[in-house]
C-alpha atoms as a PDB file:
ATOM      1  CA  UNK A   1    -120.679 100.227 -33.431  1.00  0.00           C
ATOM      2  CA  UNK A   2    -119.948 101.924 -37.085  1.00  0.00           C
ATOM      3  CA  UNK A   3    -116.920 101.905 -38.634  1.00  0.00           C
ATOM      4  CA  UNK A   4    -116.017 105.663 -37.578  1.00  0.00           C
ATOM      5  CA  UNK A   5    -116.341 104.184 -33.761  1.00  0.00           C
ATOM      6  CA  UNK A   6    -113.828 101.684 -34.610  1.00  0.00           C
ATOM      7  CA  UNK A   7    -111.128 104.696 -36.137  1.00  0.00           C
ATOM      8  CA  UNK A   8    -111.859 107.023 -32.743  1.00  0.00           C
ATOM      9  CA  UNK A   9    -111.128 104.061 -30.769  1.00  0.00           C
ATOM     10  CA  UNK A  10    -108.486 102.681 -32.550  1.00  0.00           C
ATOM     11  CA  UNK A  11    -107.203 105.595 -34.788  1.00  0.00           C
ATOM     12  CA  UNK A  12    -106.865 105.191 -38.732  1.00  0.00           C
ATOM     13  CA  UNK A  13    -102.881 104.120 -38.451  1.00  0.00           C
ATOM     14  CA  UNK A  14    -103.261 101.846 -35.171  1.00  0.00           C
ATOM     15  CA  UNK A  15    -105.549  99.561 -37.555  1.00  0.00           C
ATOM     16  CA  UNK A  16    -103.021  99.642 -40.210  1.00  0.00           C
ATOM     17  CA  UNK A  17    -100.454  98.346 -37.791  1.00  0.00           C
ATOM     18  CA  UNK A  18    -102.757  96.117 -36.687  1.00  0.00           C
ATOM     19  CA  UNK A  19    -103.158  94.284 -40.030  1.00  0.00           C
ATOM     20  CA  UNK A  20    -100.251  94.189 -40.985  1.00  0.00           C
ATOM     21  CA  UNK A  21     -98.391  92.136 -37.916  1.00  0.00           C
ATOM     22  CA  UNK A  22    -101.885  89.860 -38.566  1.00  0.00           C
ATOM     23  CA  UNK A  23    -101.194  89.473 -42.000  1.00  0.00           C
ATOM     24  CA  UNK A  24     -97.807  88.777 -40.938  1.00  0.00           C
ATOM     25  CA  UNK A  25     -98.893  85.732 -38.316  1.00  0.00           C
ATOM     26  CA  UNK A  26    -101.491  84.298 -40.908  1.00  0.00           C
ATOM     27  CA  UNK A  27     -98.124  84.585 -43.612  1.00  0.00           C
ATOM     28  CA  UNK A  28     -96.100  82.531 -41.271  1.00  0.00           C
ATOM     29  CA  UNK A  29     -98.954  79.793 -41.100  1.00  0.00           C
ATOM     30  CA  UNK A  30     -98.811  79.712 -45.330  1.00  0.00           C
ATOM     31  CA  UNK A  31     -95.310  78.434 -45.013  1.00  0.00           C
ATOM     32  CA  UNK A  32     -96.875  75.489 -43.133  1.00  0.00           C
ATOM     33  CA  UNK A  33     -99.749  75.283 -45.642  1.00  0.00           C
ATOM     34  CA  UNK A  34     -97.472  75.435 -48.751  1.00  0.00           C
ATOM     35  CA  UNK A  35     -94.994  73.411 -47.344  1.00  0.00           C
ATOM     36  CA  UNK A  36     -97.645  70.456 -45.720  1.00  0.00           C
ATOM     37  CA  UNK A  37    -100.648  70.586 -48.170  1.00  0.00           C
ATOM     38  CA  UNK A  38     -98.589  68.814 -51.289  1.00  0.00           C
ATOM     39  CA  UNK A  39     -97.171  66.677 -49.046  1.00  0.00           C
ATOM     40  CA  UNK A  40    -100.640  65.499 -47.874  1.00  0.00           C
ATOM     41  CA  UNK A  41     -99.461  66.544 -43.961  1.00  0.00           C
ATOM     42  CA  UNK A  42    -101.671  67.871 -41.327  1.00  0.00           C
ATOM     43  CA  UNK A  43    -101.405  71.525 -41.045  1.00  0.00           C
ATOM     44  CA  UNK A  44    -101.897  71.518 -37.661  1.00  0.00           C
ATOM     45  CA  UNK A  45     -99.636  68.605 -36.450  1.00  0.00           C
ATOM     46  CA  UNK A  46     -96.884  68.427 -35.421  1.00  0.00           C
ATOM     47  CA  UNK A  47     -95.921  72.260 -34.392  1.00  0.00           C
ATOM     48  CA  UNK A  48     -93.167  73.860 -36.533  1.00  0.00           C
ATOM     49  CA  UNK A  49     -89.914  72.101 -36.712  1.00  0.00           C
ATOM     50  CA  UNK A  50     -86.694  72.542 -37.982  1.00  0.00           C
ATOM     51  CA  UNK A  51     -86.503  71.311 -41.361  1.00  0.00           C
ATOM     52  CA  UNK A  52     -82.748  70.024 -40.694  1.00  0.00           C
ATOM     53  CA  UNK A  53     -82.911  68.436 -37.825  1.00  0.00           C
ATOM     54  CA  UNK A  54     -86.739  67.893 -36.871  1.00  0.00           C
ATOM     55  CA  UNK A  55     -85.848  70.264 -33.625  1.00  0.00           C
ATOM     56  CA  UNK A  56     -89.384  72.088 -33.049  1.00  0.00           C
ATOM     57  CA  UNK A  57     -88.374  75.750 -33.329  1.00  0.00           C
ATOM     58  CA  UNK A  58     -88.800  77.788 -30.346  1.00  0.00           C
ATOM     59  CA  UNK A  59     -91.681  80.718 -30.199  1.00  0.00           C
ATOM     60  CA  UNK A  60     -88.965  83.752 -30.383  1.00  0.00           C
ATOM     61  CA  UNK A  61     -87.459  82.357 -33.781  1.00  0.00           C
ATOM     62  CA  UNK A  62     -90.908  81.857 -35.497  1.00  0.00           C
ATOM     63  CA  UNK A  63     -91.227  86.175 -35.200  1.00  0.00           C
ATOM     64  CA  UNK A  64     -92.490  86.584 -39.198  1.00  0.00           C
ATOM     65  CA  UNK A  65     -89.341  88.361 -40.954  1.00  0.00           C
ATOM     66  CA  UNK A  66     -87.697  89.170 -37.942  1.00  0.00           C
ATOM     67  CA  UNK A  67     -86.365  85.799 -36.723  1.00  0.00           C
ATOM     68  CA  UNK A  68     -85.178  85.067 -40.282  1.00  0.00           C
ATOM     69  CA  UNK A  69     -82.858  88.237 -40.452  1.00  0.00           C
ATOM     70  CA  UNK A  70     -81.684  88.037 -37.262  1.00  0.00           C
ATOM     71  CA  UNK A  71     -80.753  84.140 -37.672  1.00  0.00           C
ATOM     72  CA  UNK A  72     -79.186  85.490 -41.131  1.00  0.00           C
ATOM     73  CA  UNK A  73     -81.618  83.032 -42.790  1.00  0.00           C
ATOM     74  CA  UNK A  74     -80.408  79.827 -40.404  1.00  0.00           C
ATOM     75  CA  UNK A  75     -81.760  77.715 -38.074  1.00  0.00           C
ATOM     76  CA  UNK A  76     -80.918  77.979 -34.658  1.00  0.00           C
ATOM     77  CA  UNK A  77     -80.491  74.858 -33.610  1.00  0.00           C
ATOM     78  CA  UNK A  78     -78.472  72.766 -36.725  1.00  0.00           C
ATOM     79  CA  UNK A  79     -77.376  75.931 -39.062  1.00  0.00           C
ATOM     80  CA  UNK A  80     -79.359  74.429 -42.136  1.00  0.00           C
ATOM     81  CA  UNK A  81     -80.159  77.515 -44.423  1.00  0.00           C
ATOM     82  CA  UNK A  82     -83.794  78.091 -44.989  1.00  0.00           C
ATOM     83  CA  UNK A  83     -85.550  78.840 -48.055  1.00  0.00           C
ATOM     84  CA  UNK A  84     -86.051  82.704 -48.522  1.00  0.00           C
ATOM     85  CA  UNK A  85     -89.285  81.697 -49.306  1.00  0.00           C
ATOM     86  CA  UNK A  86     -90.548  81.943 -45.618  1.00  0.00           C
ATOM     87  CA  UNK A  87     -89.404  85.450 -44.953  1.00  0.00           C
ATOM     88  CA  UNK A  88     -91.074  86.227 -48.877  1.00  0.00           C
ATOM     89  CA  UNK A  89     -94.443  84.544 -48.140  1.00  0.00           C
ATOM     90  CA  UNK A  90     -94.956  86.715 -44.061  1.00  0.00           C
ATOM     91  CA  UNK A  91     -94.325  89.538 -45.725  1.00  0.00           C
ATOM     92  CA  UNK A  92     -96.942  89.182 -48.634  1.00  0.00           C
ATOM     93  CA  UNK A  93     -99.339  88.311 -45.871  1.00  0.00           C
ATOM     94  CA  UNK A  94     -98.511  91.539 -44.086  1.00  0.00           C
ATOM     95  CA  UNK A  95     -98.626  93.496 -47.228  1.00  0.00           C
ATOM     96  CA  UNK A  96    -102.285  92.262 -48.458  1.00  0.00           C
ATOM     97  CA  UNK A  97    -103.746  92.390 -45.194  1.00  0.00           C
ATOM     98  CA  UNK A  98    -102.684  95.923 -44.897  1.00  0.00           C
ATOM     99  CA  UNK A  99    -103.133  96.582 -48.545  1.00  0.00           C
ATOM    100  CA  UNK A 100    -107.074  95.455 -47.514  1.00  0.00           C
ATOM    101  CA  UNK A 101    -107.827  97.859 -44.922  1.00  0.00           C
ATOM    102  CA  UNK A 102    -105.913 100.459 -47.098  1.00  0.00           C
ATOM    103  CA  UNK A 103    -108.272  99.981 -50.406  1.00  0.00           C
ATOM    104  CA  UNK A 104    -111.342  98.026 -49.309  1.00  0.00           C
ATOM    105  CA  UNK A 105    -112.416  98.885 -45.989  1.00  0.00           C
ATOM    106  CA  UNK A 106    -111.095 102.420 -45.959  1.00  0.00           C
ATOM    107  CA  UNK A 107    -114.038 102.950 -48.991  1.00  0.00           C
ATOM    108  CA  UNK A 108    -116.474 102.203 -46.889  1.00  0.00           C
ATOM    109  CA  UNK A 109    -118.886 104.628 -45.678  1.00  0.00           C
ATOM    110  CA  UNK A 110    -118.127 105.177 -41.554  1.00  0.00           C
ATOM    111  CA  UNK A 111    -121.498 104.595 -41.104  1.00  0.00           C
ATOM    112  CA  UNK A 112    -120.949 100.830 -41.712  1.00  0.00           C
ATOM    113  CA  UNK A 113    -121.674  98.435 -39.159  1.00  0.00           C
ATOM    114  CA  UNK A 114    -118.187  97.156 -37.307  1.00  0.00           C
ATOM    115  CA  UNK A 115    -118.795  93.998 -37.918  1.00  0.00           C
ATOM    116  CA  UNK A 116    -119.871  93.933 -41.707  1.00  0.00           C
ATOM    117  CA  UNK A 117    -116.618  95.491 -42.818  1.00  0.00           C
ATOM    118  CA  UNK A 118    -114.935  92.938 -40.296  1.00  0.00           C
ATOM    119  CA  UNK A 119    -117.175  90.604 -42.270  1.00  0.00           C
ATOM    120  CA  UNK A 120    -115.757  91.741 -45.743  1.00  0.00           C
ATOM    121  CA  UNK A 121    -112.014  92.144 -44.518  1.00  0.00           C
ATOM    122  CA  UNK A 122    -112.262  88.766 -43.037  1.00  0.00           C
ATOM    123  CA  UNK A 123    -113.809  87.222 -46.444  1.00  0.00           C
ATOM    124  CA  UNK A 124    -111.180  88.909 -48.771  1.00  0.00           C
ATOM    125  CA  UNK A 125    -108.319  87.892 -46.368  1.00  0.00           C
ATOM    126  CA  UNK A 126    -108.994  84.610 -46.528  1.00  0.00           C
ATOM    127  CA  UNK A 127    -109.524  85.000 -50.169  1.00  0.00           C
ATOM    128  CA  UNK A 128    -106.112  86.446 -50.280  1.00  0.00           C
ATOM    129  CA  UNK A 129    -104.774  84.063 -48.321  1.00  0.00           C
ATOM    130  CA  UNK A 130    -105.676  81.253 -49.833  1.00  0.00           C
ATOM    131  CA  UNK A 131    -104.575  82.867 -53.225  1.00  0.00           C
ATOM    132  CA  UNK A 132    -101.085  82.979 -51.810  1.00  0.00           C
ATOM    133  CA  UNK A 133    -100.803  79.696 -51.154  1.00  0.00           C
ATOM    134  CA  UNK A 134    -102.188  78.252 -53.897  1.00  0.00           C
ATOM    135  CA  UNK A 135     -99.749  80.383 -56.230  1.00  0.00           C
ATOM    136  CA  UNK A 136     -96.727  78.729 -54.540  1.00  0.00           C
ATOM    137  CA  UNK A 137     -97.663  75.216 -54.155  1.00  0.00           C
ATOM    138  CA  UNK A 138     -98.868  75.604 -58.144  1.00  0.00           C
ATOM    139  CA  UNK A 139     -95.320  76.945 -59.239  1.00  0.00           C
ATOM    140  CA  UNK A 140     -93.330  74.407 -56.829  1.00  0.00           C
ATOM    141  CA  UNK A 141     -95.783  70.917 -57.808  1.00  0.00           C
ATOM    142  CA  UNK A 142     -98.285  72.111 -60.387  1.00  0.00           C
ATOM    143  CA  UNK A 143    -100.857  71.540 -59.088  1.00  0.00           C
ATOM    144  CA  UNK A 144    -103.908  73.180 -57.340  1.00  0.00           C
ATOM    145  CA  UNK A 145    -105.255  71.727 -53.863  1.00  0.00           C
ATOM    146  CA  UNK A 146    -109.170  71.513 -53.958  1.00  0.00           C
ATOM    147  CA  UNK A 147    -109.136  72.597 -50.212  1.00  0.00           C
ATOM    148  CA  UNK A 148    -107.884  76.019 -51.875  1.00  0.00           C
ATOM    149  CA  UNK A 149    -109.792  76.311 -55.270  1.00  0.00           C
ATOM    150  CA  UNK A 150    -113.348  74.187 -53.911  1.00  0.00           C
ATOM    151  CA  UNK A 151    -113.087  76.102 -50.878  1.00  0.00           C
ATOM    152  CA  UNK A 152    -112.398  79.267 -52.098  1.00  0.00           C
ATOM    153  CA  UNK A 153    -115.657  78.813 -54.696  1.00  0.00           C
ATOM    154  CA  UNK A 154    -118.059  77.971 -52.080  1.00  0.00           C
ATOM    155  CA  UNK A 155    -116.741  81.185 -49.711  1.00  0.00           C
ATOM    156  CA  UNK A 156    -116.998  83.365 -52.332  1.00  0.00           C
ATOM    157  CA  UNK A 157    -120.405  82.284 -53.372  1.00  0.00           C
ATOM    158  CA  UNK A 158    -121.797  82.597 -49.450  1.00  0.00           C
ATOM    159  CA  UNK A 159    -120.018  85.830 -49.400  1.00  0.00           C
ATOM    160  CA  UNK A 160    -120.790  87.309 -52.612  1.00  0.00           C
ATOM    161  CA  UNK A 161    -123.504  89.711 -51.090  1.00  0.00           C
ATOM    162  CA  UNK A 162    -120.625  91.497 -48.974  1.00  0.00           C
ATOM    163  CA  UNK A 163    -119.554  92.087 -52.054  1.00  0.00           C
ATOM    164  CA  UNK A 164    -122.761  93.574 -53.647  1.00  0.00           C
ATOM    165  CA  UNK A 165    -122.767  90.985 -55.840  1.00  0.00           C
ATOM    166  CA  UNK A 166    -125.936  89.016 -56.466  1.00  0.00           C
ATOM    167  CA  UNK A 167    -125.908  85.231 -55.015  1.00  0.00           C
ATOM    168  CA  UNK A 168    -127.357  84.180 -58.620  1.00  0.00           C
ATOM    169  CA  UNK A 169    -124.439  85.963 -60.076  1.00  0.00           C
ATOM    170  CA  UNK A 170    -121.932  84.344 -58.057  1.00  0.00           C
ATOM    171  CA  UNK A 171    -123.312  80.734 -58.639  1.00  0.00           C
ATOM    172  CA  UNK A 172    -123.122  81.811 -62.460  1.00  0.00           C
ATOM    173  CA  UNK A 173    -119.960  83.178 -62.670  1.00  0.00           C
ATOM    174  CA  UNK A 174    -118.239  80.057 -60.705  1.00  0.00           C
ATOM    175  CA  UNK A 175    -120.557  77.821 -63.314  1.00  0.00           C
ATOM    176  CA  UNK A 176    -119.202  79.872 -66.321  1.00  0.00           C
ATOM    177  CA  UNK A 177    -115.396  80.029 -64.944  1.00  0.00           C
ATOM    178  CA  UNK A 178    -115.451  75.934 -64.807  1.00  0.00           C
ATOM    179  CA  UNK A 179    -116.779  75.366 -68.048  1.00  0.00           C
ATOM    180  CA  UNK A 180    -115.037  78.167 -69.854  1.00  0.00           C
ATOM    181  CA  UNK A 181    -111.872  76.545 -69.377  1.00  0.00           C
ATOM    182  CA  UNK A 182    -113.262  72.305 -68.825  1.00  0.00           C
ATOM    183  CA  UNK A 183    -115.320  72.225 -72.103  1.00  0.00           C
ATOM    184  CA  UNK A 184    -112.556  73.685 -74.202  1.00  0.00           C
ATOM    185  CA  UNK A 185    -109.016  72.963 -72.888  1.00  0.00           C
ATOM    186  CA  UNK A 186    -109.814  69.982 -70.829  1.00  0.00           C
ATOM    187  CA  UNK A 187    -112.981  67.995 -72.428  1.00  0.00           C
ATOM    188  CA  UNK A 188    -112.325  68.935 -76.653  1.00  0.00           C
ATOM    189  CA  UNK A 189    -108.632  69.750 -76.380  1.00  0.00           C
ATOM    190  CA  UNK A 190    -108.139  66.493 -75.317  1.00  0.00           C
ATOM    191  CA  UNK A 191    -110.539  65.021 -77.288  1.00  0.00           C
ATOM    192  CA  UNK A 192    -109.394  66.022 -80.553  1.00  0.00           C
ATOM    193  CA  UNK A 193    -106.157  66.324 -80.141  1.00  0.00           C
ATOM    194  CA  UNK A 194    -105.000  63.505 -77.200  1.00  0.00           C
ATOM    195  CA  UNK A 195    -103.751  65.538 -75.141  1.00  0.00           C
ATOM    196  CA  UNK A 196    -104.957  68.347 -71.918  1.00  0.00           C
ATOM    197  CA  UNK A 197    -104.614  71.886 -72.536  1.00  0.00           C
ATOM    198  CA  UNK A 198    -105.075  72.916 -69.376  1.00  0.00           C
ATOM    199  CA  UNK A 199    -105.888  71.234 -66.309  1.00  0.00           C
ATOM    200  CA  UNK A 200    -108.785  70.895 -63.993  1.00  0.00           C
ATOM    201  CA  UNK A 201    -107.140  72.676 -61.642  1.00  0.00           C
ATOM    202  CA  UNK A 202    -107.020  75.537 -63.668  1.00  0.00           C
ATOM    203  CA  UNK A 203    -110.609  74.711 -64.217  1.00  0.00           C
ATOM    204  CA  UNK A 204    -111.515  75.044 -60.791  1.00  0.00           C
ATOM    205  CA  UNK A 205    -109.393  77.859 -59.955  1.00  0.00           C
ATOM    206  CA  UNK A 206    -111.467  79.933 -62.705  1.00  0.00           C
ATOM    207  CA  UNK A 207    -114.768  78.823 -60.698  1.00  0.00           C
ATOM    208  CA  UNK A 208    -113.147  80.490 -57.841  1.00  0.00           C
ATOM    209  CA  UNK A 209    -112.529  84.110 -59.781  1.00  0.00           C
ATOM    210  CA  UNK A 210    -116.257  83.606 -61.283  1.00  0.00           C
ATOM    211  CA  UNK A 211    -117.992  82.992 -57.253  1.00  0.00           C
ATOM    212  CA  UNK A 212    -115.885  86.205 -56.175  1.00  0.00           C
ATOM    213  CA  UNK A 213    -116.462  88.739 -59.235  1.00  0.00           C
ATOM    214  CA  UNK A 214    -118.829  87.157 -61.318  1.00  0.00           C
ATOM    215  CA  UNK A 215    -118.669  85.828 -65.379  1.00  0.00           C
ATOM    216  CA  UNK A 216    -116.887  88.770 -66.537  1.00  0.00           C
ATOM    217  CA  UNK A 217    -114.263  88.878 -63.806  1.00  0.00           C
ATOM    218  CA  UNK A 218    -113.861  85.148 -64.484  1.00  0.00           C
ATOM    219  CA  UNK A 219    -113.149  86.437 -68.381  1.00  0.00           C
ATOM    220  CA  UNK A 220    -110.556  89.115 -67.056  1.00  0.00           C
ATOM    221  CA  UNK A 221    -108.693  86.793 -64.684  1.00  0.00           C
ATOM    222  CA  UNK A 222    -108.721  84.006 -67.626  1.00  0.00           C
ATOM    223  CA  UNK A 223    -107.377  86.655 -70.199  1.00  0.00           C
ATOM    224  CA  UNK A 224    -105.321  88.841 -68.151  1.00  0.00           C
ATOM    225  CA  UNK A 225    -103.368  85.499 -66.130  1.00  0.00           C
ATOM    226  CA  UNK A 226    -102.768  84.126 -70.133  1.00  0.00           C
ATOM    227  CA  UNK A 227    -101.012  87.433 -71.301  1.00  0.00           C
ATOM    228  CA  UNK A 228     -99.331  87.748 -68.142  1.00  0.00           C
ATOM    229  CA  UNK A 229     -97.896  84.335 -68.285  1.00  0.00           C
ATOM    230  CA  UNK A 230     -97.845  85.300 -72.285  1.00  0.00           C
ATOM    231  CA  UNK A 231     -95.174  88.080 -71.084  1.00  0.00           C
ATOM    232  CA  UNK A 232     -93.455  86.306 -68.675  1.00  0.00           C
ATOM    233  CA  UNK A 233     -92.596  83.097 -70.695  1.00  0.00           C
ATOM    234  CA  UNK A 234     -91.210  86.074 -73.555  1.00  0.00           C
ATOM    235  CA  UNK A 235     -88.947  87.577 -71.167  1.00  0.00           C
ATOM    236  CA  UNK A 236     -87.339  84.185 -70.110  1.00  0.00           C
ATOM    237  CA  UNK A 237     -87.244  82.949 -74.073  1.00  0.00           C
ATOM    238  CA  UNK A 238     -85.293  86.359 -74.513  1.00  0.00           C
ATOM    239  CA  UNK A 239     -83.191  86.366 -71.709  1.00  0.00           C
ATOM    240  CA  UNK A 240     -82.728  82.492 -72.950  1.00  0.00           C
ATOM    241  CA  UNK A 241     -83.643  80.544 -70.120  1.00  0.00           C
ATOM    242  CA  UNK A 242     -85.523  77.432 -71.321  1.00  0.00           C
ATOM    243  CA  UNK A 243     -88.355  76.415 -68.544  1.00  0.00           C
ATOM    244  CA  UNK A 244     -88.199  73.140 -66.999  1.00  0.00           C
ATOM    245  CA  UNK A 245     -90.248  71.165 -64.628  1.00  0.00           C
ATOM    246  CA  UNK A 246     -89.870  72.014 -60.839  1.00  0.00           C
ATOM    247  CA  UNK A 247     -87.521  69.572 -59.074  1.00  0.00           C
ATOM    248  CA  UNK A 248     -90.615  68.988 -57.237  1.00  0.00           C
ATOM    249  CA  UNK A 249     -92.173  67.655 -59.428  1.00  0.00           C
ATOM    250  CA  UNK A 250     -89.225  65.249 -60.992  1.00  0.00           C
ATOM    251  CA  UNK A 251     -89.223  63.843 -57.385  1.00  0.00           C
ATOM    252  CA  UNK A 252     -92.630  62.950 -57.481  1.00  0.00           C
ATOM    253  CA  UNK A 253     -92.308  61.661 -60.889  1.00  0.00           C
ATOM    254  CA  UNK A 254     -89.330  59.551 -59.889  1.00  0.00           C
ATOM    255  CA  UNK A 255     -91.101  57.830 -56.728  1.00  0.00           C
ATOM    256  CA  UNK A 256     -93.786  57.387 -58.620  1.00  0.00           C
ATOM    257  CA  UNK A 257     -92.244  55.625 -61.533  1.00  0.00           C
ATOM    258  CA  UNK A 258     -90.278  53.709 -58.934  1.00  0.00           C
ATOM    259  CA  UNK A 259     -93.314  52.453 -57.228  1.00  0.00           C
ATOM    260  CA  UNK A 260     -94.586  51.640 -60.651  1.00  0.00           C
ATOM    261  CA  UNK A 261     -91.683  49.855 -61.400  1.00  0.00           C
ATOM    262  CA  UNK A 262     -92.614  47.206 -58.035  1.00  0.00           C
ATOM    263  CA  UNK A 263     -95.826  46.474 -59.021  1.00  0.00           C
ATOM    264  CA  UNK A 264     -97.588  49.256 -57.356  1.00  0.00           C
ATOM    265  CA  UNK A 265    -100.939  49.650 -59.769  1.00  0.00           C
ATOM    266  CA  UNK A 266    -102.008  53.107 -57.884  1.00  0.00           C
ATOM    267  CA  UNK A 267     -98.457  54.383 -59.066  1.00  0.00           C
ATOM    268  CA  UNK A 268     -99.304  53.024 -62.513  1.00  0.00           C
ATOM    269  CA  UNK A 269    -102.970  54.489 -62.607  1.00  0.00           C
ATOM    270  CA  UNK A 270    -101.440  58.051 -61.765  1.00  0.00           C
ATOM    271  CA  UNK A 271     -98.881  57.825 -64.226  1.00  0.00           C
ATOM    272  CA  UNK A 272    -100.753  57.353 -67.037  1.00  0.00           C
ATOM    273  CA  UNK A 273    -103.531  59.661 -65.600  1.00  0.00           C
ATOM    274  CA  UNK A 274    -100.946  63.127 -64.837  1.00  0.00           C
ATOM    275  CA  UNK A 275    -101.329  65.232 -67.415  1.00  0.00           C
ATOM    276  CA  UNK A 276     -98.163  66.625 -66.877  1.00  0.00           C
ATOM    277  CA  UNK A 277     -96.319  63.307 -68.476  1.00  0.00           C
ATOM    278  CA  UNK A 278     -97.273  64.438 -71.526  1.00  0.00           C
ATOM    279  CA  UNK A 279     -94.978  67.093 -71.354  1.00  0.00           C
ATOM    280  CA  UNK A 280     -92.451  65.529 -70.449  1.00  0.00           C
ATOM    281  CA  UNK A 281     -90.856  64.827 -73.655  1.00  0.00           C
ATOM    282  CA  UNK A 282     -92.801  67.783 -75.381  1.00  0.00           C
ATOM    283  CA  UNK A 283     -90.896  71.084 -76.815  1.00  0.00           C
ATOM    284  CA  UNK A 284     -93.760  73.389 -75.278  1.00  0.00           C
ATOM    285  CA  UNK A 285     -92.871  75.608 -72.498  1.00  0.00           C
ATOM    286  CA  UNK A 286     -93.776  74.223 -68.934  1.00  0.00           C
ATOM    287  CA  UNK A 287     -95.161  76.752 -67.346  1.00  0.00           C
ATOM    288  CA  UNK A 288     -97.913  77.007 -64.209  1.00  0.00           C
ATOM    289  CA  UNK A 289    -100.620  78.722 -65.029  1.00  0.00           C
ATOM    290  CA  UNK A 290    -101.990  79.327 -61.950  1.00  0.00           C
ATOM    291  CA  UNK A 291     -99.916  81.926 -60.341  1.00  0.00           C
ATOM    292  CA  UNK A 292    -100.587  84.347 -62.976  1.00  0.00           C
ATOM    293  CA  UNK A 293    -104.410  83.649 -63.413  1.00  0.00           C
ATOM    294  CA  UNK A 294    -104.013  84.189 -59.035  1.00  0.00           C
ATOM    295  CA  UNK A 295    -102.043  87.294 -60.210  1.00  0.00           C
ATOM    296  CA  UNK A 296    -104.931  89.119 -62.289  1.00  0.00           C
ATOM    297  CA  UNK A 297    -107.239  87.801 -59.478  1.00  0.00           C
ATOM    298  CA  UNK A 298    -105.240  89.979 -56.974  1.00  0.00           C
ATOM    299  CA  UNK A 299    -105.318  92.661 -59.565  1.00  0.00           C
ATOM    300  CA  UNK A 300    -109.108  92.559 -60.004  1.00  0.00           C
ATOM    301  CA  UNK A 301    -109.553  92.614 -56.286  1.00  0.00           C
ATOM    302  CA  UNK A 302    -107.662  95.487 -55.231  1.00  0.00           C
ATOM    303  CA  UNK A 303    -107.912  97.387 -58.976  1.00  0.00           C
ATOM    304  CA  UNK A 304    -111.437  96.424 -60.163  1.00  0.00           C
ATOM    305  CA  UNK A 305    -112.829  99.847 -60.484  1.00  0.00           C
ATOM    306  CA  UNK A 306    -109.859 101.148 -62.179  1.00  0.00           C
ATOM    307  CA  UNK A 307    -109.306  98.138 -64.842  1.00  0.00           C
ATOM    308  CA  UNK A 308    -113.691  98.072 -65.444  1.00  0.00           C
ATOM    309  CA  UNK A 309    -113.036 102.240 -66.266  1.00  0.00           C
ATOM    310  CA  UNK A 310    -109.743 101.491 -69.152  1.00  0.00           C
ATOM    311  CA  UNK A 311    -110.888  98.094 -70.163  1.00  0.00           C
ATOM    312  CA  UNK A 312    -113.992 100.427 -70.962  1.00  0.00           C
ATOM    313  CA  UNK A 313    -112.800 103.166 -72.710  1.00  0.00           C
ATOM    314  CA  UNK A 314    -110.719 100.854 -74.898  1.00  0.00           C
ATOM    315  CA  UNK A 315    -113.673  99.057 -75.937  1.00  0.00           C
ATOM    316  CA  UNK A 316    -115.397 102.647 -76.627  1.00  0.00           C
ATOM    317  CA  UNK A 317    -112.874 103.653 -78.946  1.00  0.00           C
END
């Protein structure tokens, strides 16, 4: 079955509709994944539950979007207000998947085999996906899970022919990515100078643009996620709001020091380990990286054409 099978039997619109309520259900399971993942929880286990009262929530108020406006963002069962965040992250999911069908599998030819755009929807959804999460676990505990950034590499590089993109390439550009940012920022930044520039995370997260686009999309995502972040910490220094660590991150830093405190050497170990204790008392801006390096890697996946043809005519001039 081609892809112009699928549209006669489905119709163009009924697939849109389609992808986004799944985008939608898969956004609703990124709340558990941002939520669980830092907090080194099973994803799976136990089902969603009120965050209040530990109620489980019942099936009609876990509807993505819908249950949170009709609840007026409140739980059903103690009142506790929930985060906006939930409603935020389902509809993301809802708007990449259908953003997805929209820009990448709409391109291709309807003579494509059903099930190798299903193949290359599946592969940048869970690309997406993944993305998502990442982005808001990185801005809420700075830090990027390996599950996510590991993960992500090795789909990418057993993927990359869906992409037309060379398996040699792929392994390359994840290669280059890791290095580009290890060797400088992480290996002689702190070298020379004592302390990390940026972390592995970062590190590995750059592996993951290189296995999905390859060294120079792993140069455009490094690049284009430092002048967006440039940009962003500019508009808070003029608007005068001085960045601070997440409250996340204080906690941990507080339970941690408290372990420390009774003896614990682990606690100790990861202490002096964090990188992000050296900014503690430090003037420079905290600021995640990763969200806006995940940013340009959005941009590259659903723009790439259009950025290669101006990044190209700038260069020409």
């Amino acid at each position: 079955m081609s892809l112009g099978d699928v549209y006669a039997i489905v119709s163009l619109w009924g697939l849109r509709v389609v992808a986004l309520g799944f985008g939608l259900l898969w956004g609703s399971f990124l709340n558990v994944v941002i939520y669980r993942v830092p907090r080194d929880m099973s994803v799976v286990k136990p089902a969603s539950h009120c965050p209040g009262c530990g109620k489980p929530i019942a099936a009609y108020d876990n509807i993505p979007v819908f249950s949170y406006l009709v609840l007026r963002g409140r739980a059903r069962c103690c009142g506790v207000k929930m985060s906006p965040r939930y409603p935020l992250v389902e509809l993301i999911g809802g708007l990449l998947s259908l953003a997805l069908v929209m820009v990448v599998v709409e391109k291709l030819p309807l003579t494509t085999p059903g099930l190798r755009a299903l193949a290359i929807y599946g592969a940048d959804f869970a690309f997406c996906m993944g993305l998502v999460a990442a982005a808001f676990i990185d801005a809420e505990h700075m830090f990027l899970p390996d599950s996510i950034t590991i993960g992500g590499t090795v789909l990418g590089i057993l993927t990359a022919t869906l992409r037309d993109l060379p398996f040699t390439e792929s392994l390359l550009g994840a290669a280059a990515g890791f290095v580009g940012v290890w060797l400088p920022f992480g290996f002689l930044y702190k070298r020379f100078l004592g302390r990390t520039g940026m972390g592995l995370g970062d590190a590995k997260l750059l592996a993951l643009a290189g296995a999905w686009f390859g060294w120079q999309g792993a140069v455009f995502v490094l690049f284009g996620g430092a002048l967006q972040g440039t940009i962003y910490a500019g508009a808070l220094a003029l608007f005068g709001v001085k960045p601070t660590l997440p409250q996340a991150v204080l906690d941990d830093i507080a339970e941690l020091e408290k372990a420390a405190a009774e003896g614990d050497e682990e606690a100790k170990k990861a202490l002096e380990e964090d990188p992000i204790m050296e900014d503690l008392d430090a003037p420079r801006a905290r600021i995640p990286f990763g969200p806006f390096m995940i940013l340009a890697c959005l941009e590259l996946l659903f723009a790439g054409e259009w950025i290669a043809r101006r990044l190209g005519a700038l260069f020409a001039l």
